[in-house]
Protein backbone atom coordinates (compact mmCIF):
# COMPACT_ATOMS: atom_id res chain seq x y z
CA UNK A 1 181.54 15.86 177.31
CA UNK A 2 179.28 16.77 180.36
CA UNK A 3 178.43 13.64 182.56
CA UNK A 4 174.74 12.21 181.61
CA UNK A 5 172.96 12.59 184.61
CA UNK A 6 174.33 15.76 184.76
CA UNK A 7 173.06 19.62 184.11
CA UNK A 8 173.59 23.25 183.52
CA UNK A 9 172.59 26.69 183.75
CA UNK A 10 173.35 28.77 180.48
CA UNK A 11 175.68 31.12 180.48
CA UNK A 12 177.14 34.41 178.30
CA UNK A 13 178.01 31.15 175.67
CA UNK A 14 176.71 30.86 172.39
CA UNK A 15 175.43 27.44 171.79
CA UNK A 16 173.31 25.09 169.24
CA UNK A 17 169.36 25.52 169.87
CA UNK A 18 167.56 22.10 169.27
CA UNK A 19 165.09 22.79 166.30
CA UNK A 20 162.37 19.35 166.76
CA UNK A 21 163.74 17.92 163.90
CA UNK A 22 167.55 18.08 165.06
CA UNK A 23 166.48 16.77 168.36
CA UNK A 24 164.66 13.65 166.80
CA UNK A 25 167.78 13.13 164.37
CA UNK A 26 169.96 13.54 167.66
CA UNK A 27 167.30 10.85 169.34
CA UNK A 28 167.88 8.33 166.80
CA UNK A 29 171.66 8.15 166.68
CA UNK A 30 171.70 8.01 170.31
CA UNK A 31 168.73 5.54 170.57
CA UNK A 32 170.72 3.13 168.12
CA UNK A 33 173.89 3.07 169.90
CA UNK A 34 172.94 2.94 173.36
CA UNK A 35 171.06 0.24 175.43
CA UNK A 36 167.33 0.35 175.46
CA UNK A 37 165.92 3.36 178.22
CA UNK A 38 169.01 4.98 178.55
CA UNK A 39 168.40 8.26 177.19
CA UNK A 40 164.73 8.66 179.24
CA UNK A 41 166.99 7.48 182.35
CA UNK A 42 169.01 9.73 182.03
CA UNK A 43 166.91 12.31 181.80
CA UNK A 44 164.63 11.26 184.38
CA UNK A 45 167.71 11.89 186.74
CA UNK A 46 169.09 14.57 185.37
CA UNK A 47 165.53 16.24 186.62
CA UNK A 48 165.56 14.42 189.89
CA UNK A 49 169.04 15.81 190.61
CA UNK A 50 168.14 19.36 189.70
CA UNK A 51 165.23 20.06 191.74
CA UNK A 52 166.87 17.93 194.64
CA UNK A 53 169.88 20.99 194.20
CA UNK A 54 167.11 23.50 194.23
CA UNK A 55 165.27 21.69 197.08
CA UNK A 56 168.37 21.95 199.60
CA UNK A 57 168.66 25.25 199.18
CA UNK A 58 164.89 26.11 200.55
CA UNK A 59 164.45 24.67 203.84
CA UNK A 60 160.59 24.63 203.66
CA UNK A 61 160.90 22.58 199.86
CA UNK A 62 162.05 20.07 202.62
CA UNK A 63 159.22 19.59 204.47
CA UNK A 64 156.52 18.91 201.74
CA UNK A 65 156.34 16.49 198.97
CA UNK A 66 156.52 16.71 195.62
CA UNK A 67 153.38 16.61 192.96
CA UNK A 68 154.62 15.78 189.48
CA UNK A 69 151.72 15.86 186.44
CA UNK A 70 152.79 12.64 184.11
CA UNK A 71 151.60 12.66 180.58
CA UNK A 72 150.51 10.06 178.24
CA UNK A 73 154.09 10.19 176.03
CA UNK A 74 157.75 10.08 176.68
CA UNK A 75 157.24 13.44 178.90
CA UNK A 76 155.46 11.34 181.15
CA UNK A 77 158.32 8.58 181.06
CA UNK A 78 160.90 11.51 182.20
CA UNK A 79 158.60 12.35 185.13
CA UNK A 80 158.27 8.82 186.50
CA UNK A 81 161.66 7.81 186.31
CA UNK A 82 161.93 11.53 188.29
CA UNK A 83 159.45 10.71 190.64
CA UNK A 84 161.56 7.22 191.39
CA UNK A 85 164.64 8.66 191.96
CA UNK A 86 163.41 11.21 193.92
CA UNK A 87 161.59 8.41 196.06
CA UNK A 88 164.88 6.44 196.42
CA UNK A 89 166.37 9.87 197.47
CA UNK A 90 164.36 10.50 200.65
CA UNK A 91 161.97 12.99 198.92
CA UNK A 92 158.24 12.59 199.49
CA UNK A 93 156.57 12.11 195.79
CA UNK A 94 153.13 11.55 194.11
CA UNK A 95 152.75 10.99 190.76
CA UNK A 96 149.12 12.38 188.68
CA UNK A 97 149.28 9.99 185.62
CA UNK A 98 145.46 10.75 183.80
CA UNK A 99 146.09 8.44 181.26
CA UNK A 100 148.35 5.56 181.54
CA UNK A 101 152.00 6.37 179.83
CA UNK A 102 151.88 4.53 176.07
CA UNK A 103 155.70 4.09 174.23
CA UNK A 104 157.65 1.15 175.44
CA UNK A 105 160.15 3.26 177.80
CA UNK A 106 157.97 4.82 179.46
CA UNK A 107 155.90 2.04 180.48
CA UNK A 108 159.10 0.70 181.73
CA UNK A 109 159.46 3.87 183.73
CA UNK A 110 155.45 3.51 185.23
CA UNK A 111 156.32 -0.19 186.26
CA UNK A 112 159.79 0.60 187.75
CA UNK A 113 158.10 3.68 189.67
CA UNK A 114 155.22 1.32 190.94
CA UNK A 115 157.43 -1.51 192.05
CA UNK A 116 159.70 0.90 194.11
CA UNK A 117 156.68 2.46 196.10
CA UNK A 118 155.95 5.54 194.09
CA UNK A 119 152.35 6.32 194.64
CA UNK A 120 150.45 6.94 191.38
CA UNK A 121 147.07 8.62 190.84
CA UNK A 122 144.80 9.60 188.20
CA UNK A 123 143.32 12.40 189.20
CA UNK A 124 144.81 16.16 190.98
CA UNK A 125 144.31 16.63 194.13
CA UNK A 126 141.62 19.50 194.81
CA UNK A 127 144.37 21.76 196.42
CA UNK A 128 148.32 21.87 196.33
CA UNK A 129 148.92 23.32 199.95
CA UNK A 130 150.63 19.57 200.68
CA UNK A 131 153.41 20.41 198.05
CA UNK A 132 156.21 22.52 197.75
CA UNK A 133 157.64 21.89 194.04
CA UNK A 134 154.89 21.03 191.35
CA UNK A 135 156.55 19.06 188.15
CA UNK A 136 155.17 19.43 184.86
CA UNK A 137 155.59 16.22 182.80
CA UNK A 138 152.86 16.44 181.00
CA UNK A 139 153.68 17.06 176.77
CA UNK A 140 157.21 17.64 175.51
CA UNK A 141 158.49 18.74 171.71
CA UNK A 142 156.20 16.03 170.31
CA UNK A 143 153.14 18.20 171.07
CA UNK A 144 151.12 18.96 167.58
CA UNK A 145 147.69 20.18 168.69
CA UNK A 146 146.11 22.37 171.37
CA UNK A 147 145.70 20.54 174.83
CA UNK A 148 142.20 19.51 176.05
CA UNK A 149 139.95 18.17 178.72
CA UNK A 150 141.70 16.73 181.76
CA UNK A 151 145.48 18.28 180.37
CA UNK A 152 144.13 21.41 179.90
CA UNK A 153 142.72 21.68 183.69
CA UNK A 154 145.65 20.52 184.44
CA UNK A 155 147.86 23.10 182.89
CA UNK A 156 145.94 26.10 183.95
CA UNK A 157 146.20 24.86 187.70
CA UNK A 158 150.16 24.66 186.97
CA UNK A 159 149.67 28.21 185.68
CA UNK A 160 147.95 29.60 188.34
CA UNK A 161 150.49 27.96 191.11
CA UNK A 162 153.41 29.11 189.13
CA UNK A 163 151.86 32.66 189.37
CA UNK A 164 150.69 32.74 192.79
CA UNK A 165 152.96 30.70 194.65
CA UNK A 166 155.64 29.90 192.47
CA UNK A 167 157.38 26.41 192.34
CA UNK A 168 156.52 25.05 188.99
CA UNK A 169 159.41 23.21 186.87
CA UNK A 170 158.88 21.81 183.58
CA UNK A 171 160.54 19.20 181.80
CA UNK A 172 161.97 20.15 178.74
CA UNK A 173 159.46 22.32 177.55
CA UNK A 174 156.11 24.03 179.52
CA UNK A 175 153.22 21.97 178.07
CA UNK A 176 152.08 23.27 175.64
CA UNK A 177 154.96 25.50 173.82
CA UNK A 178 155.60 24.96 170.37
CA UNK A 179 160.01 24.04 171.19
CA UNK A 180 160.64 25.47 167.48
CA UNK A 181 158.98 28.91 167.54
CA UNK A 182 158.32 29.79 171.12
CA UNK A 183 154.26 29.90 171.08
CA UNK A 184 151.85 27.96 172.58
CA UNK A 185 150.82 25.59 170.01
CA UNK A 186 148.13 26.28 168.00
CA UNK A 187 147.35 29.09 169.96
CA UNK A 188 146.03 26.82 173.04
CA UNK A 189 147.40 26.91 176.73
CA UNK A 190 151.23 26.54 178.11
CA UNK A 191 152.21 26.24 181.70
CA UNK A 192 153.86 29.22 182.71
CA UNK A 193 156.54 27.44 184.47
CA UNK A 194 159.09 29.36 186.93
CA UNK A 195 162.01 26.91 185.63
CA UNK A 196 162.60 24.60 182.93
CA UNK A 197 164.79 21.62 182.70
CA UNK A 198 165.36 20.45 179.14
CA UNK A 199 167.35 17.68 177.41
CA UNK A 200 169.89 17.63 175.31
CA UNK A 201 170.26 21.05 174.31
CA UNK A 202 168.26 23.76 174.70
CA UNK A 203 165.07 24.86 172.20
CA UNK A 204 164.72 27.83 170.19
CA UNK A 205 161.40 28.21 171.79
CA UNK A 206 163.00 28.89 175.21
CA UNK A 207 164.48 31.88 174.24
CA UNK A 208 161.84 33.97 171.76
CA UNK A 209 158.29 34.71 171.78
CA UNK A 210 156.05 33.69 174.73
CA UNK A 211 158.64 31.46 175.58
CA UNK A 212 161.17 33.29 177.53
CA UNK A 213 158.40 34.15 180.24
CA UNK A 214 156.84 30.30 179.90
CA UNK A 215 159.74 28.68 180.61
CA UNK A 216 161.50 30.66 183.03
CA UNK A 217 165.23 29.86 184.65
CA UNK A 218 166.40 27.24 181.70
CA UNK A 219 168.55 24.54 182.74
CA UNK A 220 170.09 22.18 180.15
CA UNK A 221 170.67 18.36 180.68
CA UNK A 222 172.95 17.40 177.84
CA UNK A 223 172.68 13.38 178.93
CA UNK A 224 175.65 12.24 176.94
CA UNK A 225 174.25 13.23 173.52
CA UNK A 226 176.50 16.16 171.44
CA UNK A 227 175.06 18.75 169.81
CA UNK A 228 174.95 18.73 166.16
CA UNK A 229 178.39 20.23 164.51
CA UNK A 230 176.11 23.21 162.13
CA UNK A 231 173.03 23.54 163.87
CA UNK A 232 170.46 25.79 161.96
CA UNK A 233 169.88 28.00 165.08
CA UNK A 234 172.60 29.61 167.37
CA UNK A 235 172.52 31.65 170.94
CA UNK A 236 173.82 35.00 170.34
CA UNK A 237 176.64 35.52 172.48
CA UNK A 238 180.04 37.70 172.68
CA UNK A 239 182.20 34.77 171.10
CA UNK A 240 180.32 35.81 167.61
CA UNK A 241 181.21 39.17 167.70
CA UNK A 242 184.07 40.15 169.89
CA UNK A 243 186.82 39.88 167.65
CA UNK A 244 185.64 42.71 165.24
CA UNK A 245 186.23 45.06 167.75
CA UNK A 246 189.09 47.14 166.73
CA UNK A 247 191.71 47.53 168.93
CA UNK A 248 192.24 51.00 170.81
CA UNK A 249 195.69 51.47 171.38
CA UNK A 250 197.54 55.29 171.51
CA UNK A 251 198.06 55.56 167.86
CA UNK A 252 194.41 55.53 166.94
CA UNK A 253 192.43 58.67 166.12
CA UNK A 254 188.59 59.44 165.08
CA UNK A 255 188.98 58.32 161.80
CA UNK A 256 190.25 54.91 163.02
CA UNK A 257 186.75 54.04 164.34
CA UNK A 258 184.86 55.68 161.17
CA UNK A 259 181.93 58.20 160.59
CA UNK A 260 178.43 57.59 161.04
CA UNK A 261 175.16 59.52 159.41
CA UNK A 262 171.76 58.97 160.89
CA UNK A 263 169.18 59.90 158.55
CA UNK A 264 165.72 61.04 159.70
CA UNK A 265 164.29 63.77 162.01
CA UNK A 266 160.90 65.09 159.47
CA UNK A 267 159.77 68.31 161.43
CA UNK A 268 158.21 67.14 165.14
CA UNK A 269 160.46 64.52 165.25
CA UNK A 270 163.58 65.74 165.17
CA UNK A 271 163.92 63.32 168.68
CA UNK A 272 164.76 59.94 167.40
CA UNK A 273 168.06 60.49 165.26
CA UNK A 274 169.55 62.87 168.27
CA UNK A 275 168.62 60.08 170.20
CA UNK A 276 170.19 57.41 167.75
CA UNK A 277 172.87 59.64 167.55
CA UNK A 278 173.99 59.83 171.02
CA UNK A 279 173.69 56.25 171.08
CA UNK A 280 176.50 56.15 168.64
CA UNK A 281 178.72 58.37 170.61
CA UNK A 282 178.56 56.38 173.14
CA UNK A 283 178.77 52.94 171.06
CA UNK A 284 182.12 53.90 169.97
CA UNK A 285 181.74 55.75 166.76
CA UNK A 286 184.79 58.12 165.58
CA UNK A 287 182.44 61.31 164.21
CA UNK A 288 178.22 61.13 164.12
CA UNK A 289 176.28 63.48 161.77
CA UNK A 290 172.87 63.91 161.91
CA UNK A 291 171.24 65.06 158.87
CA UNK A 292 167.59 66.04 159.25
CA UNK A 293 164.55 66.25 156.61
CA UNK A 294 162.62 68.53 158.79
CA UNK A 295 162.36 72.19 159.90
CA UNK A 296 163.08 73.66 163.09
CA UNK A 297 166.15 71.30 164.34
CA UNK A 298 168.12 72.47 166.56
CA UNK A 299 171.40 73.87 165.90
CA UNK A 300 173.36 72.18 168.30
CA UNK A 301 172.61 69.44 170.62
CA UNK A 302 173.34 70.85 174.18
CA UNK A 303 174.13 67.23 176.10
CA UNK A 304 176.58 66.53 173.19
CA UNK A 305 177.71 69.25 171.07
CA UNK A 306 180.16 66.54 169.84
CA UNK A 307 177.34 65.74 167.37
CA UNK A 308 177.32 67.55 163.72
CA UNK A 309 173.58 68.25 163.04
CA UNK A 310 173.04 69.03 159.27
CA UNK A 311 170.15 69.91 156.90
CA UNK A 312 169.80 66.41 154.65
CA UNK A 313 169.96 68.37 151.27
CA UNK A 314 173.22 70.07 152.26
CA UNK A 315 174.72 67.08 153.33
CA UNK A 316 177.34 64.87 151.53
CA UNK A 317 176.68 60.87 152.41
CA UNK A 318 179.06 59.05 149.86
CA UNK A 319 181.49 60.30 152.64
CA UNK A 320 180.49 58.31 155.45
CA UNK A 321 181.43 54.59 156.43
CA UNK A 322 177.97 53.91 157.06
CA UNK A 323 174.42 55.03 157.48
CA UNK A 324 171.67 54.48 159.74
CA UNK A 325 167.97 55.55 157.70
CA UNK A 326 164.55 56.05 159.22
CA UNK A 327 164.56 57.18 162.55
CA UNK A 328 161.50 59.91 162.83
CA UNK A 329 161.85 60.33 158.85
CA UNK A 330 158.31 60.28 158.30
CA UNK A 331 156.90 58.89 154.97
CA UNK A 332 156.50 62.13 152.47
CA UNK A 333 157.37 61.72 149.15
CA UNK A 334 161.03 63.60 150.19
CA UNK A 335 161.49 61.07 152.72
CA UNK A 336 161.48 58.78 149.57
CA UNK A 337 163.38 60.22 147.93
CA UNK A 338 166.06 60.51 149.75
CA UNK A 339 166.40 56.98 150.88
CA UNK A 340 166.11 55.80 147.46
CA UNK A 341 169.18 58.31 146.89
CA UNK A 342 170.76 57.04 149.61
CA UNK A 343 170.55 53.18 148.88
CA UNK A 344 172.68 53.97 145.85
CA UNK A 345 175.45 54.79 147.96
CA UNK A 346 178.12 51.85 148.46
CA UNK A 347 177.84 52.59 152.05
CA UNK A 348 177.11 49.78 155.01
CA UNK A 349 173.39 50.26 155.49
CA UNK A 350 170.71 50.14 158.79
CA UNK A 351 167.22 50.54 157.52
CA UNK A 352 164.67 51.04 160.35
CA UNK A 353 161.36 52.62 161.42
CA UNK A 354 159.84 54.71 158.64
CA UNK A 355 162.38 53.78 156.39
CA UNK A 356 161.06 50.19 156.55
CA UNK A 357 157.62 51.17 156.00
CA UNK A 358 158.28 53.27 152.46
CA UNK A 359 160.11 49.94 151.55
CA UNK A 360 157.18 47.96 152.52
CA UNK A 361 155.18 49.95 149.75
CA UNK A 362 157.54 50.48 147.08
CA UNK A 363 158.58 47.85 144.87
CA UNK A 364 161.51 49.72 143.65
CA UNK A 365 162.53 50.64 146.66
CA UNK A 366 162.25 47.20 148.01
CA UNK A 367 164.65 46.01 144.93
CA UNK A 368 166.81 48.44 145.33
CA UNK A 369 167.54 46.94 149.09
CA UNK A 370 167.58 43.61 147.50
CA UNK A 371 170.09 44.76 145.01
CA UNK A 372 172.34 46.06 147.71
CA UNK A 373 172.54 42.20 149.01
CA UNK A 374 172.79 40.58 145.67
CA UNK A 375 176.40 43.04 145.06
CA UNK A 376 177.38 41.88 148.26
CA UNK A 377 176.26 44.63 150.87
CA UNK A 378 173.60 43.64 152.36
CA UNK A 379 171.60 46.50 154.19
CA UNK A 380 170.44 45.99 157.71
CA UNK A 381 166.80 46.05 158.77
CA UNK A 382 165.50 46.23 161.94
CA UNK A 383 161.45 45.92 162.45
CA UNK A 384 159.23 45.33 164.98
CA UNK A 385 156.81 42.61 164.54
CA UNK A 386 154.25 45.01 162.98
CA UNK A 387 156.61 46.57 160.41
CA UNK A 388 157.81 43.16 159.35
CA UNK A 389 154.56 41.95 158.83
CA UNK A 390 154.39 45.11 156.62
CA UNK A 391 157.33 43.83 154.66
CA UNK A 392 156.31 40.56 153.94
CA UNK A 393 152.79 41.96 152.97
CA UNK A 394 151.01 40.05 156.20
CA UNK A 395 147.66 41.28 157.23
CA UNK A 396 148.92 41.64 161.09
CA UNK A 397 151.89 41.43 163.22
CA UNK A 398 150.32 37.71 165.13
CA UNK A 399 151.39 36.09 161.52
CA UNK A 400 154.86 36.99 162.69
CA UNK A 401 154.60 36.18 165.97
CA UNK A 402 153.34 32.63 165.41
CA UNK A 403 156.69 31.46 164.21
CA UNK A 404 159.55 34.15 163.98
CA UNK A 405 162.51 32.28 162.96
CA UNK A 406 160.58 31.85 159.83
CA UNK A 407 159.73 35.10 159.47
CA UNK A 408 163.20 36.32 159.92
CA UNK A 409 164.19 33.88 157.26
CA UNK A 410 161.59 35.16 155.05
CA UNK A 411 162.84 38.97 155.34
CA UNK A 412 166.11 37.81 154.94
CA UNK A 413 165.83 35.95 151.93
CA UNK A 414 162.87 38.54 150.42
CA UNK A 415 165.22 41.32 150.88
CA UNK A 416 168.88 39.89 150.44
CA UNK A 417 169.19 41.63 153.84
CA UNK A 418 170.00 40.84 157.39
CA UNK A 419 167.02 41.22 159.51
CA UNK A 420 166.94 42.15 163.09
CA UNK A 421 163.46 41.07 163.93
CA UNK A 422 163.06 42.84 167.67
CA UNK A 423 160.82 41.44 170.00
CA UNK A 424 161.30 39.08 173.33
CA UNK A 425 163.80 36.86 172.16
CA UNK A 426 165.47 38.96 168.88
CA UNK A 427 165.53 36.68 166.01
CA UNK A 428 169.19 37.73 163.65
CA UNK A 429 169.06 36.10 160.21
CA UNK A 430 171.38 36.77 157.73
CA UNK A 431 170.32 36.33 154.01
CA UNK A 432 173.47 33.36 154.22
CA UNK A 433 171.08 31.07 155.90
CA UNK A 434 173.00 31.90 159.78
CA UNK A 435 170.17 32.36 162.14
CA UNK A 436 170.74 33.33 166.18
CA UNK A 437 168.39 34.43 168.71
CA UNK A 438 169.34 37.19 171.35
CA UNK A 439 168.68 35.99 175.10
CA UNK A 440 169.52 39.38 176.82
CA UNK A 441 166.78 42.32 177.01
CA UNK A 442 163.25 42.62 179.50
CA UNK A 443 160.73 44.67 179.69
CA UNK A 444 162.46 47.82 180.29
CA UNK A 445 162.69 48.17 176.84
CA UNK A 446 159.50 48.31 176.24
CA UNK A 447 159.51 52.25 176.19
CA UNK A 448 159.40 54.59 173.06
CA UNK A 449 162.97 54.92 171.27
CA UNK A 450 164.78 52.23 172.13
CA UNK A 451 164.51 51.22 168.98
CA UNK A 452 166.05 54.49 167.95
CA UNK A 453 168.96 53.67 170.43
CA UNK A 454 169.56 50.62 168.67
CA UNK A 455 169.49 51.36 165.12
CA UNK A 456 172.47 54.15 166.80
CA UNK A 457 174.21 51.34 168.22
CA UNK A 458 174.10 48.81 164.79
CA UNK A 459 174.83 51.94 162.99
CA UNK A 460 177.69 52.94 164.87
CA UNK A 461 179.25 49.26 164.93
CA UNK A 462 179.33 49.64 161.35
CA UNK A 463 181.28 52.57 160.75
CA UNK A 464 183.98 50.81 162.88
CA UNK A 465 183.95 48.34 159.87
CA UNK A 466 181.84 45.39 161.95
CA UNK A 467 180.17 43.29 158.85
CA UNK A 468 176.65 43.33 159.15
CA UNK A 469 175.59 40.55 160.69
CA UNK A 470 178.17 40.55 163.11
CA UNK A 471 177.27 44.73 163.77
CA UNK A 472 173.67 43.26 164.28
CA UNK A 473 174.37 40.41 166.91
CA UNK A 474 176.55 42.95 168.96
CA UNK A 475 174.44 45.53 168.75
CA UNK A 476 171.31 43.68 170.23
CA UNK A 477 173.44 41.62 172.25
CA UNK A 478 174.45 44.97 173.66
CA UNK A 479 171.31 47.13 173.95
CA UNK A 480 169.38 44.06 176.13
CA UNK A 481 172.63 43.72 178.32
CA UNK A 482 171.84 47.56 179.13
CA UNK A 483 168.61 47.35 179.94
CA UNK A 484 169.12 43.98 182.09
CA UNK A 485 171.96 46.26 184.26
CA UNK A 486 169.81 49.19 184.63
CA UNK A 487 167.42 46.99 186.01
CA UNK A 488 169.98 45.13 188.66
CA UNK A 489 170.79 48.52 189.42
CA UNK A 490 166.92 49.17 190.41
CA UNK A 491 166.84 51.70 187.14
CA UNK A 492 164.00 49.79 185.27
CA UNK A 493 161.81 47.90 183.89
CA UNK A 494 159.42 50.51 185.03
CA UNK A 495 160.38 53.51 184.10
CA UNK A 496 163.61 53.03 182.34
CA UNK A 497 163.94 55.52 179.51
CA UNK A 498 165.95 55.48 175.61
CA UNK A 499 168.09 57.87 176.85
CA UNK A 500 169.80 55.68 179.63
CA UNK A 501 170.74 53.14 177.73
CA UNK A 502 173.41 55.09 175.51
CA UNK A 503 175.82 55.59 178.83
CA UNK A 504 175.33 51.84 179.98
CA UNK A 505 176.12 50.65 176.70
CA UNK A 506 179.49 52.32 176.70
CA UNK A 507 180.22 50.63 180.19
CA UNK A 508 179.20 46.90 178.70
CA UNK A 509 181.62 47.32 175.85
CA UNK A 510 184.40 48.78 178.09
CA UNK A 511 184.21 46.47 180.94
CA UNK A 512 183.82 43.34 178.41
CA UNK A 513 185.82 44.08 175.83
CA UNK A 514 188.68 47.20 176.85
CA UNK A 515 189.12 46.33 180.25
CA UNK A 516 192.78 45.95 180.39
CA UNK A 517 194.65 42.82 182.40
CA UNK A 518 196.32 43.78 185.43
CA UNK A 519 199.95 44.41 184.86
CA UNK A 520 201.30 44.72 188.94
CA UNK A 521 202.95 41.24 188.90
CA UNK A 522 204.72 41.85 185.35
C-alpha cells in the first residue's frame, strides 16, 4: 500500500478510474474506520508535498509565494490544510477563501490554517505577478451545476494564467470538470490547469474528452484508501493485452500469424484500404488482401507489393481469419450489399467508416451486427464521435461528447459489439460490461486516415487470433503510442501524416513486446 501522504505519477499501468459514485463508496468505508479529518489531511499534504517537489526543482518557484483559490466545500478543506503545511514548510502562502468553507472538516482545516499564521482573504488580488504556483481548490467531484459569479471570475483568471504563464495545479479535478465524463459540467467553465493532483485514484474524466488538456500532468495521491477490487472503468495499458501476442520463434510461418482482408476502396478512394493495409503489414499480419469495390485500382501497390489487391466480386472472404469493412467503401447500394454478405461470414469482424454509416441506416443491417454478438462474435466498430451519434440515432456528435463512457456503453450494448469510440481519451467497451479508456494519442492524429491506419492495425491483431476486445485495446493503445514517438522525435503533431504511423507501430510492438533478453552472461 503506498504511504498516505504520499503520491504518484501514472505510468504504462493499467489501473481502476474513480467513477463519483465509487469514490463516495470508497469515502465512506474509509471515513468510518479512520479518525475524524484524516482523509482531508491527508490529502491536504499529499498536495503540499507535491508542489513543494515541483517547487525545488524551479529556482524562481522559490522566490515567490504561493496563491491558492479555496472553495466553499471539501475542495476548499484540501487547499487549507495545503496552504498550512506549506506555511509550516518555509513556503510563502495566501489563501483566497470567497465564501467561508461549510462541512465540519474543512472548517477544521480554515481554523487550523488561521491559528498557524496562514493569511486568508476574500477577495483575488488584481494581478498574480507576486506568485509563482497558483492552486486551484476551488470545486472537486461534488460539482453538479455550472460555476457563477465570484467562482467563475475566478476560474477564468486561473485559465488565463495557466495559458499565459503557466503554473496552475488543481486539486483533484480543474473546477469545473464533470470527474465521470471528462466535460465541463453543464457545459460551463473549467480551469485549464497545467497539473492535477487527485485523491485516491484517478477519474475517468482525466483521461477523455476536454479533460486530458484541463487537467494536464495527473498525479495520483492514493492516501491510504485501496482501490475498489472490479472497478467499472479501467486504464488501458499493455498488461491487458500483451499476452495474446503469439510468440515468434523459427518454426513459425505466414500462416502462423493469419490472413487479413480489408474491404473498401469505391472508385476515388481507392487510398484508405492501401493505407489500412500497409498498416497491417506492418502490425504483424501473416498475408493482407485488399479487395476493392471501385474501378481504376491499381494493380500493384509499389511501396509494398507484398500486398494482394483484388476486385471484391472475385474475391473469396470465408477464407480469411478476419476482416476489416469500410475504409473508402462509399455508401451505394453495392457497398451494401456486400457488407451485408460479408457479416454472414463466421469471420472476426472491424466495422468502420462508411461501413458504420450503412449500419446506422439499415435496420437489418444493424441486426445482422447484433446477431454476430449474440452467437458469440462480436464485430468491432470503430466511430468517430459523429458516426456514433449516427448509430445511436443522435441529432449531433456534442450528445456524444457530453458523456462518452455512456455512449460507448450504449453502442456496445445496442449492437452486441465492442465499440472503439475514437476521440481524446478512446473510450473501449465491450458488450460484457468491461469498459477502459486509452491515455496514449495527441493531436498528431488529428490528420485524415488515421483512422484508416487503425482499423489496419485492429484488423490485423485479429487475424493473429487477438479476441476482440483485447485486438481493440492493443490496437489503440498502439496507434496513440505512435503518434506520441513521432512527436518526441520532432515528427508531429503538425504535420504528421497516416502513412508514418504504420513503420512506428512495428517498432512499439518490437521493442515492447519481441525485444529479446540479453543472453552474454548465460
Amino acid at each position: 500500500m503506498t504511504a498516505p501522504h504520499s503520491y504518484f505519477i501514472p505510468k504504462d499501468e493499467s489501473c481502476a478510474l474513480l467513477t463519483l459514485a465509487e469514490r463516495r463508496a470508497l469515502e465512506a468505508r474509509a471515513v468510518a474506520a479512520l479518525p475524524p479529518h484524516t482523509l482531508m489531511a491527508r490529502a491536504g499534504a499529499a498536495a503540499a508535498q507535491c508542489l513543494i517537489d515541483i517547487i525545488k526543482r524551479d529556482s524562481k518557484a522559490r522566490e515567490k509565494a504561493v496563491w491558492l483559490a479555496a472553495g466553499p466545500g471539501n475542495n476548499g478543506g484540501d487547499a487549507l490544510v495545503m496552504a498550512e503545511q506549506l506555511h509550516r514548510a518555509g513556503v510563502k502562502v495566501r489563501v483566497c477563501m470567497p465564501v467561508e468553507v461549510k462541512p465540519d472538516d474543512a472548517r477544521r482545516a480554515l481554523r487550523s490554517a488561521r491559528a498557524a499564521g496562514v493569511p486568508i482573504d476574500t477577495d483575488a488580488p488584481a494581478s498574480f505577478d507576486d506568485y509563482h504556483w497558483l492552486v486551484d481548490g476551488l470545486f472537486g467531484i461534488g460539482l453538479t451545476r455550472p460555476l457563477e459569479g465570484v467562482f467563475a471570475s475566478i476560474v477564468s483568471r486561473l485559465t488565463r494564467h495557466s495559458r499565459d504563464k503557466g503554473r496552475v495545479l488543481a486539486l483533484d479535478v480543474p473546477s469545473g470538470l464533470n470527474s465521470d465524463t471528462g466535460a465541463p459540467v453543464d457545459g460551463g467553465e473549467a480551469v485549464r490547469a497545467n497539473a492535477t493532483i487527485t485523491f485516491i485514484g484517478a477519474k475517468p474524466g482525466h483521461y477523455t474528452a476536454e479533460g486530458r488538456d484541463l487537467c494536464g500532468k495527473l498525479f495520483v495521491a492514493p492516501i491510504g484508501v485501496d482501490a475498489p477490487a472490479v472497478p467499472s472503468i479501467v486504464l488501458n495499458a499493455p498488461s491487458l493485452f500483451a499476452a495474446c501476442l503469439l510468440p515468434r520463434g523459427n518454426g513459425t510461418n505466414k500462416g502462423t500469424f493469419g490472413t487479413l482482408a480489408v474491404i473498401g476502396g469505391d472508385t476515388g478512394m481507392c487510398g484508405a484500404p492501401v493505407l489500412a493495409a500497409r498498416m497491417a503489414l506492418y502490425g504483424g499480419a501473416g498475408k493482407v488482401n485488399v479487395a476493392f469495390l471501385g474501378e481504376g485500382f491499381p494493380p500493384y501497390d509499389p511501396p509494398h507489393p507484398e500486398l494482394m489487391l483484388h476486385n471484391v466480386d472475385d474475391f473469396r472472404f470465408e477464407k480469411m481469419d478476419a476482416l476489416s469493412i469500410g475504409c473508402g467503401m462509399g455508401k451505394t447500394d453495392r457497398a451494401k450489399a456486400v457488407l451485408s454478405n460479408v457479416l454472414k461470414l463466421d469471420v472476426p469482424k472491424l466495422l468502420d467508416a462508411d461501413a458504420l454509416n450503412l449500419v446506422s441506416k439499415d435496420d437489418a443491417l444493424a441486426a445482422a451486427v447484433s446477431q454476430r454478438g449474440a452467437q458469440g462474435d462480436p464485430c468491432i466498430l470503430t466511430p468517430h464521435p459523429l458516426e456514433a451519434a449516427r448509430l445511436l440515432h443522435f441529432n449531433e456528435a456534442k450528445a456524444v461528447q457530453a458523456d462518452r463512457f455512456a455512449a460507448a456503453r450504449q453502442l456496445a450494448a445496442r449492437y452486441t459489439a465492442v465499440v472503439v469510440l475514437k476521440g481524446s481519451g478512446t473510450v473501449i467497451a465491450s458488450p460484457d460490461g468491461r469498459v477502459a479508456v486509452n491515455p496514449t494519442g495527441n493531436a498528431g492524429l488529428a490528420t485524415g486516415g488515421t483512422g484508416d491506419v487503425l482499423g489496419g492495425l485492429i484488423g490485423a491483431l485479429l487475424a493473429q487470433k487477438f479476441p476482440a476486445y483485447k485486438a481493440a485495446l492493443a490496437g489503440v493503445y498502439l496507434h496513440g503510442l505512435a503518434a506520441q514517438s513521432l512527436t518526441d522525435e520532432g515528427v508531429g503533431p503538425a504535420g504528421l501524416t497516416a502513412g508514418e504511423l504504420p513503420p512506428e507501430v512495428r517498432k512499439l510492438i518490437n521493442r515492447l513486446f519481441y525485444a529479446k533478453p540479453a543472453t552474454d552472461a548465460l
